[in-house]
Each structure stands twice: as C-alpha cells, then as structure tokens.
PDB file of N, CA and C in Angstrom:
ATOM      1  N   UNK A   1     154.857  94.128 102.737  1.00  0.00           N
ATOM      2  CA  UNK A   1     153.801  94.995 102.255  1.00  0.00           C
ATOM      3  C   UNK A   1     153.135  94.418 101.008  1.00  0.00           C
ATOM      4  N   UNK A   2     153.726  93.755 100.292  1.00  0.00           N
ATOM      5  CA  UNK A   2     153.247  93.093  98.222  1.00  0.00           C
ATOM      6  C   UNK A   2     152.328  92.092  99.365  1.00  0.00           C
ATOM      7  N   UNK A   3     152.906  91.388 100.433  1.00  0.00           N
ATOM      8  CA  UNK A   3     151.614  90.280 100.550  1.00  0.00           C
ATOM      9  C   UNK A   3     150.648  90.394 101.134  1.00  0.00           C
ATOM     10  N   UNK A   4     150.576  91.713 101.798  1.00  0.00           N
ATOM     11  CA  UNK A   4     149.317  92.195 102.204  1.00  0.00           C
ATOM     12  C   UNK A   4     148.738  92.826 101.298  1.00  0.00           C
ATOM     13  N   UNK A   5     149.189  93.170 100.656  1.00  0.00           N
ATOM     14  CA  UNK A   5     148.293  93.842  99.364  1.00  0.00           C
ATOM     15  C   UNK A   5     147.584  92.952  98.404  1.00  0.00           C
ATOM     16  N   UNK A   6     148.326  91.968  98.177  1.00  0.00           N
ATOM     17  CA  UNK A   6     147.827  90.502  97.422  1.00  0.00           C
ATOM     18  C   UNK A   6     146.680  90.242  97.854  1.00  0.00           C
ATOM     19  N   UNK A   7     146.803  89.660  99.221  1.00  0.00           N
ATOM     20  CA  UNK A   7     146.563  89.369 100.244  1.00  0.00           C
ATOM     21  C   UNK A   7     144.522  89.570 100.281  1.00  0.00           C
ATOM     22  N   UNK A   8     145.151  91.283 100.620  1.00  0.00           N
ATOM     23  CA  UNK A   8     143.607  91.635 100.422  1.00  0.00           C
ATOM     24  C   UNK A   8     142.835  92.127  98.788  1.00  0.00           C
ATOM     25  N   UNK A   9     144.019  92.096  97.914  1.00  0.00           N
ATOM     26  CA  UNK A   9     143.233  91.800  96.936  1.00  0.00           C
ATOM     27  C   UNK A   9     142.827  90.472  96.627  1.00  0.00           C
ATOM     28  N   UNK A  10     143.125  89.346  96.745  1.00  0.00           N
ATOM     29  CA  UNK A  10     142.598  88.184  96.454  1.00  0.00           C
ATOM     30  C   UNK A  10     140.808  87.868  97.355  1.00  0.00           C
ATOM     31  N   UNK A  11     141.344  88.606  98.271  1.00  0.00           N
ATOM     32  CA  UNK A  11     140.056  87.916  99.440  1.00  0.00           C
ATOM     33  C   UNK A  11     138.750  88.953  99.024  1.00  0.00           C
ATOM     34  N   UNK A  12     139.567  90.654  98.508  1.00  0.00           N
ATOM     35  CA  UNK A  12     137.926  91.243  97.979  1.00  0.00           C
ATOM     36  C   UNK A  12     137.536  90.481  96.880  1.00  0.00           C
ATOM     37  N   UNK A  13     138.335  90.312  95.680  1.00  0.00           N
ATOM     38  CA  UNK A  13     138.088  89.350  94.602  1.00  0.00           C
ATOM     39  C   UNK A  13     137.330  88.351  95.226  1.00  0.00           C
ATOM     40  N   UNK A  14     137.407  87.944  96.188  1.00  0.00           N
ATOM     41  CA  UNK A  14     136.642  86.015  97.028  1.00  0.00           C
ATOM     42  C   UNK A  14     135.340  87.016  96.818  1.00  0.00           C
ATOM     43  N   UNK A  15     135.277  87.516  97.981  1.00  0.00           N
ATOM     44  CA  UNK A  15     134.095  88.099  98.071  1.00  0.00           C
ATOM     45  C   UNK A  15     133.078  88.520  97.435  1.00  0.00           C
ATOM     46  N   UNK A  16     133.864  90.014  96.596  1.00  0.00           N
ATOM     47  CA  UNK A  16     132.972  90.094  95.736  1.00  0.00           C
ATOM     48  C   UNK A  16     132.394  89.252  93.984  1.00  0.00           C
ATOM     49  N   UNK A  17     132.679  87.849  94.216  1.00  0.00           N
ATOM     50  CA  UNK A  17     132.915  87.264  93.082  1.00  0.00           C
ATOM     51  C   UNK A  17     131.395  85.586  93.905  1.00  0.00           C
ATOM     52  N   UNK A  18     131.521  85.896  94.862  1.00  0.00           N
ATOM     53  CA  UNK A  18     130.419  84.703  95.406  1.00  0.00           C
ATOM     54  C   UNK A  18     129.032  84.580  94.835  1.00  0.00           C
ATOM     55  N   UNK A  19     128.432  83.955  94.363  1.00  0.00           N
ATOM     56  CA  UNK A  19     127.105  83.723  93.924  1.00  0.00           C
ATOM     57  C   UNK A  19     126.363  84.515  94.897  1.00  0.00           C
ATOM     58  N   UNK A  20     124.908  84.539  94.348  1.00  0.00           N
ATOM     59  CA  UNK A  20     124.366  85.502  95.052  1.00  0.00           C
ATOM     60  C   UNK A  20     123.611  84.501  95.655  1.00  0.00           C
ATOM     61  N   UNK A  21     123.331  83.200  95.727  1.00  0.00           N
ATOM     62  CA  UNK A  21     122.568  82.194  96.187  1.00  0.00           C
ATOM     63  C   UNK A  21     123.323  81.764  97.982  1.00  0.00           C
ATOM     64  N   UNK A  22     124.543  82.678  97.853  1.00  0.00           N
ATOM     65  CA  UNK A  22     125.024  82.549  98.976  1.00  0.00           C
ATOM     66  C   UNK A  22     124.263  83.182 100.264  1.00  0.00           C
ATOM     67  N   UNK A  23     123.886  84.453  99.698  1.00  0.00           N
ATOM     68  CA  UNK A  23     123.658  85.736 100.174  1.00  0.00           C
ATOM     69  C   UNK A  23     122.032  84.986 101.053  1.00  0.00           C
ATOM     70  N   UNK A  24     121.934  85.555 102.647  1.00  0.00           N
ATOM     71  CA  UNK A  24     120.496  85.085 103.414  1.00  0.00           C
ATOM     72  C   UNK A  24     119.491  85.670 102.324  1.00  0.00           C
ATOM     73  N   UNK A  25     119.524  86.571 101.486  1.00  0.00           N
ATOM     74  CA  UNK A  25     118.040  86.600 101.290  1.00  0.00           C
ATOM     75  C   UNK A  25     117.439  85.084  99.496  1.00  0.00           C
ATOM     76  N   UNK A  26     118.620  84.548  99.679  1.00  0.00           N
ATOM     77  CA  UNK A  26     117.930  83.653  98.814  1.00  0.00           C
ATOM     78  C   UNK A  26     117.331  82.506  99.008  1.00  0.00           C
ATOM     79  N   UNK A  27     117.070  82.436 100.805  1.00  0.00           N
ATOM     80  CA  UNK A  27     116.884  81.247 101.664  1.00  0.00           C
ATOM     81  C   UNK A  27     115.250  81.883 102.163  1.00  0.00           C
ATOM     82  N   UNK A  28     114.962  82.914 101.976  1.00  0.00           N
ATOM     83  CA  UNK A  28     113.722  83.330 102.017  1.00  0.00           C
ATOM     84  C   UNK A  28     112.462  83.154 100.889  1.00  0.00           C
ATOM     85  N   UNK A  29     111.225  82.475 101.333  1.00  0.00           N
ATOM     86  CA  UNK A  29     110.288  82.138 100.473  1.00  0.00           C
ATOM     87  C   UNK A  29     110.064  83.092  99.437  1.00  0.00           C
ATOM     88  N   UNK A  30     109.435  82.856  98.550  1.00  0.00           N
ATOM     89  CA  UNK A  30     108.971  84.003  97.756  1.00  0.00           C
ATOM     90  C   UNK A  30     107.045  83.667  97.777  1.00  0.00           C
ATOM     91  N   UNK A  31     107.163  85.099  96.944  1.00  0.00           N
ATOM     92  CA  UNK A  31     105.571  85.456  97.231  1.00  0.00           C
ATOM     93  C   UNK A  31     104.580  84.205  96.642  1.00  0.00           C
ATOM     94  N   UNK A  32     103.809  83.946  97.297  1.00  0.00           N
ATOM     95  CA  UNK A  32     102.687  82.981  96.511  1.00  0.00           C
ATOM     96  C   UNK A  32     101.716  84.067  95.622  1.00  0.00           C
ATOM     97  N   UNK A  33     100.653  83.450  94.623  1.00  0.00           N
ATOM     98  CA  UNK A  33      99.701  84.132  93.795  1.00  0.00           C
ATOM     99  C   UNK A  33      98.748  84.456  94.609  1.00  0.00           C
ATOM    100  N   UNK A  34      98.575  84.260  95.852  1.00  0.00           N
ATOM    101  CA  UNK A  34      97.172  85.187  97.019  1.00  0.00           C
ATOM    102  C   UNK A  34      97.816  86.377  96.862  1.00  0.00           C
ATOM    103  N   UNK A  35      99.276  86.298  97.580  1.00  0.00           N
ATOM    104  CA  UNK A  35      99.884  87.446  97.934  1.00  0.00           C
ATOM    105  C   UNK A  35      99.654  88.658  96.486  1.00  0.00           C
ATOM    106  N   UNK A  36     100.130  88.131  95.789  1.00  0.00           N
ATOM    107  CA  UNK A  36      99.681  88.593  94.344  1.00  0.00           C
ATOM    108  C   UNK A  36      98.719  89.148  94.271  1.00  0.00           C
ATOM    109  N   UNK A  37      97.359  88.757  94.300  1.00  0.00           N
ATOM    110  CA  UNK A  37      96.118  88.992  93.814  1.00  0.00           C
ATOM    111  C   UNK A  37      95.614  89.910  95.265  1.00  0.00           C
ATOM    112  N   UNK A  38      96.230  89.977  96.315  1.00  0.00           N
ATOM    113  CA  UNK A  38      95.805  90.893  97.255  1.00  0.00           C
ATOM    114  C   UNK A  38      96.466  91.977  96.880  1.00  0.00           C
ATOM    115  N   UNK A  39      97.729  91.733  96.214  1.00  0.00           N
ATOM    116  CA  UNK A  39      98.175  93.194  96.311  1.00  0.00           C
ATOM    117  C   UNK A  39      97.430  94.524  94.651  1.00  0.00           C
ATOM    118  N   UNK A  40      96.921  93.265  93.778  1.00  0.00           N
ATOM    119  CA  UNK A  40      96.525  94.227  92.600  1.00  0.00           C
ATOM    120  C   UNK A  40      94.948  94.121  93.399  1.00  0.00           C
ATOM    121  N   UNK A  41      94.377  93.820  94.387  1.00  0.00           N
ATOM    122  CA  UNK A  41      92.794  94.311  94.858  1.00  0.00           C
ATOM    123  C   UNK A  41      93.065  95.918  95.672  1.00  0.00           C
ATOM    124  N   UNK A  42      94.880  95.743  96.531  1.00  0.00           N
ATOM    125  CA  UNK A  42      95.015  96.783  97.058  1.00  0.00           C
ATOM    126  C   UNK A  42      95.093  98.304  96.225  1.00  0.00           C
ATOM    127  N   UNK A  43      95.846  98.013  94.894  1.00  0.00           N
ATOM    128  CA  UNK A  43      96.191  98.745  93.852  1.00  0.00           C
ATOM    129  C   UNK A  43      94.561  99.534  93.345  1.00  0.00           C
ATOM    130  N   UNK A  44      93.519  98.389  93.633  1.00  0.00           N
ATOM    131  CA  UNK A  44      92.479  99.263  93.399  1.00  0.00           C
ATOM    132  C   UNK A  44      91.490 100.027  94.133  1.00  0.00           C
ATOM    133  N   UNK A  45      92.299  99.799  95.698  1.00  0.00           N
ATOM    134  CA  UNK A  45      91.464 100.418  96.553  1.00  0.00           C
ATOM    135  C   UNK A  45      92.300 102.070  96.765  1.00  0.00           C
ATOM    136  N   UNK A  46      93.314 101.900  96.480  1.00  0.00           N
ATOM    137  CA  UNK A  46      94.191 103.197  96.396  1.00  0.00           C
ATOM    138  C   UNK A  46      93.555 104.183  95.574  1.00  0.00           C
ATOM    139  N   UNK A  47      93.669 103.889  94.252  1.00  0.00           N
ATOM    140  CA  UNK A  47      92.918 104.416  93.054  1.00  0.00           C
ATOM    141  C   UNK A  47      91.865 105.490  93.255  1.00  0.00           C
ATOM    142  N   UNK A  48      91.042 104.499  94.028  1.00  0.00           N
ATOM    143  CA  UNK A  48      90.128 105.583  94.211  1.00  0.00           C
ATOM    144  C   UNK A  48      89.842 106.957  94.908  1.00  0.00           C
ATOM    145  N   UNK A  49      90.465 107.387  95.712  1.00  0.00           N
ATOM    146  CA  UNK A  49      90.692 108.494  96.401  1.00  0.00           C
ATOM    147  C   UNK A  49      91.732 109.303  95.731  1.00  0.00           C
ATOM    148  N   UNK A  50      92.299 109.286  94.861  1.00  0.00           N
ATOM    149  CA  UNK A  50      93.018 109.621  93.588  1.00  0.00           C
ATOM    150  C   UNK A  50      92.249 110.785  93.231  1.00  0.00           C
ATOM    151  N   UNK A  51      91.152 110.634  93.027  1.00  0.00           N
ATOM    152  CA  UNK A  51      90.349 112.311  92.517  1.00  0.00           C
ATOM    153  C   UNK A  51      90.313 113.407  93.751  1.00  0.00           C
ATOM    154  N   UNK A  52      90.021 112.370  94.634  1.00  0.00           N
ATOM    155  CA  UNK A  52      90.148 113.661  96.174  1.00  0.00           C
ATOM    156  C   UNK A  52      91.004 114.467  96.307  1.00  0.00           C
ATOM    157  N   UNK A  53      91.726 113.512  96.335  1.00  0.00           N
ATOM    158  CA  UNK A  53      93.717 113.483  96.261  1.00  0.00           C
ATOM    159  C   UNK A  53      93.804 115.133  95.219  1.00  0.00           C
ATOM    160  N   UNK A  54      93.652 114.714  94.128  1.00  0.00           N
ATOM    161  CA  UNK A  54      94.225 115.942  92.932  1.00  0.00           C
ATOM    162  C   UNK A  54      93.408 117.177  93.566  1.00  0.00           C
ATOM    163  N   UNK A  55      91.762 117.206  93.578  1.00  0.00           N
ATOM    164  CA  UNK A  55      91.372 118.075  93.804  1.00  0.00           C
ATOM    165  C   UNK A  55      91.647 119.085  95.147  1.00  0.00           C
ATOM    166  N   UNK A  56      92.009 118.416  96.108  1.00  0.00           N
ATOM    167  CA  UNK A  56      93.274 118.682  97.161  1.00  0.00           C
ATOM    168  C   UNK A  56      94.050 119.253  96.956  1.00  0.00           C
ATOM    169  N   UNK A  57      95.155 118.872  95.928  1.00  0.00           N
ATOM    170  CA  UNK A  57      96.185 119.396  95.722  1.00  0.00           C
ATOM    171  C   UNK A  57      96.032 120.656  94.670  1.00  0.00           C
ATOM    172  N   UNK A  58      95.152 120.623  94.132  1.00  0.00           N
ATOM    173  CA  UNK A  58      94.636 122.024  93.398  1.00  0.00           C
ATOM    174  C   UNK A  58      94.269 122.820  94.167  1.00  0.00           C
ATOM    175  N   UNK A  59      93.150 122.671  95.053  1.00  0.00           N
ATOM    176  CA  UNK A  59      93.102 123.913  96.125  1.00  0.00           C
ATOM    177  C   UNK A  59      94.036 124.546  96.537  1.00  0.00           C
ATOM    178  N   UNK A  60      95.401 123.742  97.398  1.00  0.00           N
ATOM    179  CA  UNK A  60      96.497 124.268  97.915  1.00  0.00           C
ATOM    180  C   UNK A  60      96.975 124.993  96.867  1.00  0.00           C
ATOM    181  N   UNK A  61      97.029 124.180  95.697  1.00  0.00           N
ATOM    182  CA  UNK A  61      98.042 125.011  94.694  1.00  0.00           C
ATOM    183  C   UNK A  61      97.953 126.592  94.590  1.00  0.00           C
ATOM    184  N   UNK A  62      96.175 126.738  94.467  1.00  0.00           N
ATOM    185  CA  UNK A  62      95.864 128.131  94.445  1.00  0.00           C
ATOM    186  C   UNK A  62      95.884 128.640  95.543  1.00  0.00           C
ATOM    187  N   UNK A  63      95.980 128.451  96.750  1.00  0.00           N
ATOM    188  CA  UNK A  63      96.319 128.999  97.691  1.00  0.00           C
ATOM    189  C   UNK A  63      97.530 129.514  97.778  1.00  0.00           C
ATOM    190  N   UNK A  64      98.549 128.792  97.101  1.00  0.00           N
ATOM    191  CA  UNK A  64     100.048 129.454  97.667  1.00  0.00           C
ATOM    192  C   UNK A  64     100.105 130.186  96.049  1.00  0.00           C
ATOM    193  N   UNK A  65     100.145 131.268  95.933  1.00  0.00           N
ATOM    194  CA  UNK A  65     100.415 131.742  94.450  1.00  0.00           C
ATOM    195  C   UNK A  65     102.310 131.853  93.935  1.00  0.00           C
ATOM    196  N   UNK A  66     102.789 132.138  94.923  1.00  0.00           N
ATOM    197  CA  UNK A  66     104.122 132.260  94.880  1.00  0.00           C
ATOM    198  C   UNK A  66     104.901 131.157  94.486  1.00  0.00           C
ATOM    199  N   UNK A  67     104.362 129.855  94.097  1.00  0.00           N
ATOM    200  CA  UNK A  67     105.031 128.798  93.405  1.00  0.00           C
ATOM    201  C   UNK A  67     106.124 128.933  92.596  1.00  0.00           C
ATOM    202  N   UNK A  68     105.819 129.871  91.604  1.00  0.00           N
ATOM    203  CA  UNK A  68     106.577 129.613  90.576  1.00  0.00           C
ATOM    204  C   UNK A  68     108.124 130.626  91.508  1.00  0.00           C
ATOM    205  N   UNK A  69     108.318 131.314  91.988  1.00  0.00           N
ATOM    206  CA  UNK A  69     109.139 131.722  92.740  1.00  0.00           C
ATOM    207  C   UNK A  69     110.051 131.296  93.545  1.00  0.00           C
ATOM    208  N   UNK A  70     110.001 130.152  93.947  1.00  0.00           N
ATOM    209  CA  UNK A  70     110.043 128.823  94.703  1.00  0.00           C
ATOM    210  C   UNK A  70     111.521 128.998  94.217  1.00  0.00           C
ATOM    211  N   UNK A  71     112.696 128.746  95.435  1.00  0.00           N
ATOM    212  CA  UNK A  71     114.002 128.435  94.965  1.00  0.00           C
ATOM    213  C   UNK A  71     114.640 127.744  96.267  1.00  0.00           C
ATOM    214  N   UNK A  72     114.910 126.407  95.849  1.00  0.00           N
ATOM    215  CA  UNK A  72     115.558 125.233  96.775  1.00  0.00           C
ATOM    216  C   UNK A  72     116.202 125.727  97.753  1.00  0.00           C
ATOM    217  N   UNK A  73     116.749 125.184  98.901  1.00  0.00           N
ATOM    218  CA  UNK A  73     117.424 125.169  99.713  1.00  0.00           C
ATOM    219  C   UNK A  73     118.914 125.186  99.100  1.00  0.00           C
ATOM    220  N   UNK A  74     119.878 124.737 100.556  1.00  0.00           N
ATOM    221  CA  UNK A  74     121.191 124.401 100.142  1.00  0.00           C
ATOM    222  C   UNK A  74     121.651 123.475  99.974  1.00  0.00           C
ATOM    223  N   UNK A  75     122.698 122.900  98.989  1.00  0.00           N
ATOM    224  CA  UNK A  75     122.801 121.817  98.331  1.00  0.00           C
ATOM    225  C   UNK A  75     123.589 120.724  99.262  1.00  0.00           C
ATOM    226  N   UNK A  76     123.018 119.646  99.795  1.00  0.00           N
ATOM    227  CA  UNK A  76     123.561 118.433 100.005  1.00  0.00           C
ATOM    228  C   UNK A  76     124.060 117.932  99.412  1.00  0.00           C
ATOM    229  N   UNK A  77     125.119 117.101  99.905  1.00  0.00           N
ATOM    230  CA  UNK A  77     125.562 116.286  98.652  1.00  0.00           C
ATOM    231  C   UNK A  77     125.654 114.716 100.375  1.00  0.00           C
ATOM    232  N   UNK A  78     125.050 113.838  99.786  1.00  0.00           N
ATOM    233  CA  UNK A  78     125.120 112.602 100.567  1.00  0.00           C
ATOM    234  C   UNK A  78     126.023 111.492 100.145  1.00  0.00           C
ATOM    235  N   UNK A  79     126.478 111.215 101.018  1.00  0.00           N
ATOM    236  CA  UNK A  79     127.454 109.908 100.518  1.00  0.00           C
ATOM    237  C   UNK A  79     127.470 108.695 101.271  1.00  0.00           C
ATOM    238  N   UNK A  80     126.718 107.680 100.502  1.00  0.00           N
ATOM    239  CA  UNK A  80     126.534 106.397 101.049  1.00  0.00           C
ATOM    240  C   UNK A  80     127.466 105.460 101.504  1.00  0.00           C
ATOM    241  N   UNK A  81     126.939 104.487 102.404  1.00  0.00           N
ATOM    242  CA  UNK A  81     127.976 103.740 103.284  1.00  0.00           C
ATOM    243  C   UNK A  81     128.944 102.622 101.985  1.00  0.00           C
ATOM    244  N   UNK A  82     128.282 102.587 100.710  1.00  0.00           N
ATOM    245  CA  UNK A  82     128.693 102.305  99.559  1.00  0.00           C
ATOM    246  C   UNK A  82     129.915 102.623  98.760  1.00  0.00           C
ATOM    247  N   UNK A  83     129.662 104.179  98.754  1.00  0.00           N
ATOM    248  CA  UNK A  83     130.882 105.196  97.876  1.00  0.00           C
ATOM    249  C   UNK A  83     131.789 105.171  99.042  1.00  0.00           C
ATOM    250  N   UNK A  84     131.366 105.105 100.779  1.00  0.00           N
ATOM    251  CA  UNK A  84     132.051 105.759 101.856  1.00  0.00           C
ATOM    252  C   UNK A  84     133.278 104.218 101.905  1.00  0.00           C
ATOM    253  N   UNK A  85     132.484 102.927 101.934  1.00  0.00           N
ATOM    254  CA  UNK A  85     133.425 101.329 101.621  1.00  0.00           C
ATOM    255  C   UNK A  85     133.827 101.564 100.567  1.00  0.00           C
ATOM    256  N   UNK A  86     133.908 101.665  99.344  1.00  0.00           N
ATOM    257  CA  UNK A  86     135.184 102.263  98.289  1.00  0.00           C
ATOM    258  C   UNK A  86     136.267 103.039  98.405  1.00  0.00           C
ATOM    259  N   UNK A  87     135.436 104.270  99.154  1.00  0.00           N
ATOM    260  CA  UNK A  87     136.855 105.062  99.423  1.00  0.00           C
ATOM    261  C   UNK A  87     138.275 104.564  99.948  1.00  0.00           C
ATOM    262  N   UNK A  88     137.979 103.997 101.173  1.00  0.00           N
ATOM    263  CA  UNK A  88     138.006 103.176 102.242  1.00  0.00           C
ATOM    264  C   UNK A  88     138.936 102.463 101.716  1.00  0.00           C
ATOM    265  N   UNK A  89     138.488 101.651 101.161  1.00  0.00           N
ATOM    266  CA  UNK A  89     139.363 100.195  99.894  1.00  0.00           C
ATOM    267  C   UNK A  89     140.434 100.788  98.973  1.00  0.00           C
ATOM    268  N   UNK A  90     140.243 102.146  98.477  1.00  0.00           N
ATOM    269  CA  UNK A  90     141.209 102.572  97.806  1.00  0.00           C
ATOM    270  C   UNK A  90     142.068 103.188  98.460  1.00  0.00           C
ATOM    271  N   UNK A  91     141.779 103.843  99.700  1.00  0.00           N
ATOM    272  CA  UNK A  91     142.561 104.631 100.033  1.00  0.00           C
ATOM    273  C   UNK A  91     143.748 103.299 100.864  1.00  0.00           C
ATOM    274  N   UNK A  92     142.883 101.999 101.432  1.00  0.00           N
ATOM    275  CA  UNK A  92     143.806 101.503 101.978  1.00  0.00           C
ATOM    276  C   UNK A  92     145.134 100.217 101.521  1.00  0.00           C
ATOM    277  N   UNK A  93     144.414 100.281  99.883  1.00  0.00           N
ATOM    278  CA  UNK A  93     145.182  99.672  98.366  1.00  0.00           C
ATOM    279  C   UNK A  93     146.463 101.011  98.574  1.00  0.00           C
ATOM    280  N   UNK A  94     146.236 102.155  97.852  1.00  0.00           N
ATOM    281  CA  UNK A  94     147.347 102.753  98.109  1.00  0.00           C
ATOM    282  C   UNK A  94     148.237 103.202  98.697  1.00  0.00           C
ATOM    283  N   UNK A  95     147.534 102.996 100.075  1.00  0.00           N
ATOM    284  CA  UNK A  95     149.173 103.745 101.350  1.00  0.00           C
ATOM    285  C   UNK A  95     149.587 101.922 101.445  1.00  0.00           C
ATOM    286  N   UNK A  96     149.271 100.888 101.095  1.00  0.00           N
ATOM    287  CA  UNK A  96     149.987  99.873 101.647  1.00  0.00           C
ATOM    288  C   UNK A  96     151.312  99.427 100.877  1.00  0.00           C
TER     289      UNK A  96
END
C-alpha cells in the first residue's frame, strides 16, 4: 500500500510540475498585427448600436415596474470537473 501511494504521489508531482511549453496549445501560432487591427475596427463597429441598445433596455425597464421586487431562484451550487479531479485525488490518497 506505502508504494502505491508513493507511487502516485510522485507521478501527480511529474505531472503537475511539467512546463507549460509541453502542453498542445503552445505549438499553436499566435495572432499576427492584421488580426489585431481587425479586431479594434470590430470593437468599433459594436460601439455603435450601443445607444439603441440602452434606449431598448430603458423601454423594457419601464415596462416591467416590478423590478425592484425581483427575488432569485434556487440556489445552485456547481462543481467543476476541477474541484470534482481533487476530490477524487484525495479521497483516493486516503483510503490507500
């Protein structure tokens, strides 16, 4: 049981201890300056419908008067495949 426990503590240690240059997304290009300069021309085509936009959302506003009344649903609580691989790791560190 001590060398399986070693065992897989040494190899999460491997793991989580690898450069990140390992990882596929550092083998992917990065953005050139077109890409760039298209995306702040896009930033200004957004912009503009921005006044529509608010004045939109003001109409509705006065339409629903009961806003401030407004009380959430029921509470979720979510737990990612993240916290869910920790658990996981601890729970299977201690029964070993």
């Amino acid at each position: 049981m001590a060398i399986i426990r070693w065992t897989l503590i040494a190899v999460l240690s491997l793991v989580w201890t690898l450069p990140a240059s390992a990882s596929p997304r550092a083998a992917e290009p990065t953005q050139s300056a077109p890409a760039a300069a298209e995306s702040t021309s896009a930033n200004v085509r957004t912009t503009a419908p921005a006044a529509s936009e608010a004045a939109s959302y003001a109409a509705r506003e006065q339409q629903a008067q009961d806003l401030e009344k407004f009380q959430g649903g029921s509470v979720v609580i979510y737990v990612g495949s993240g916290v869910l691989l920790v658990a996981v790791l601890i729970l299977v560190i201690l029964l070993i």
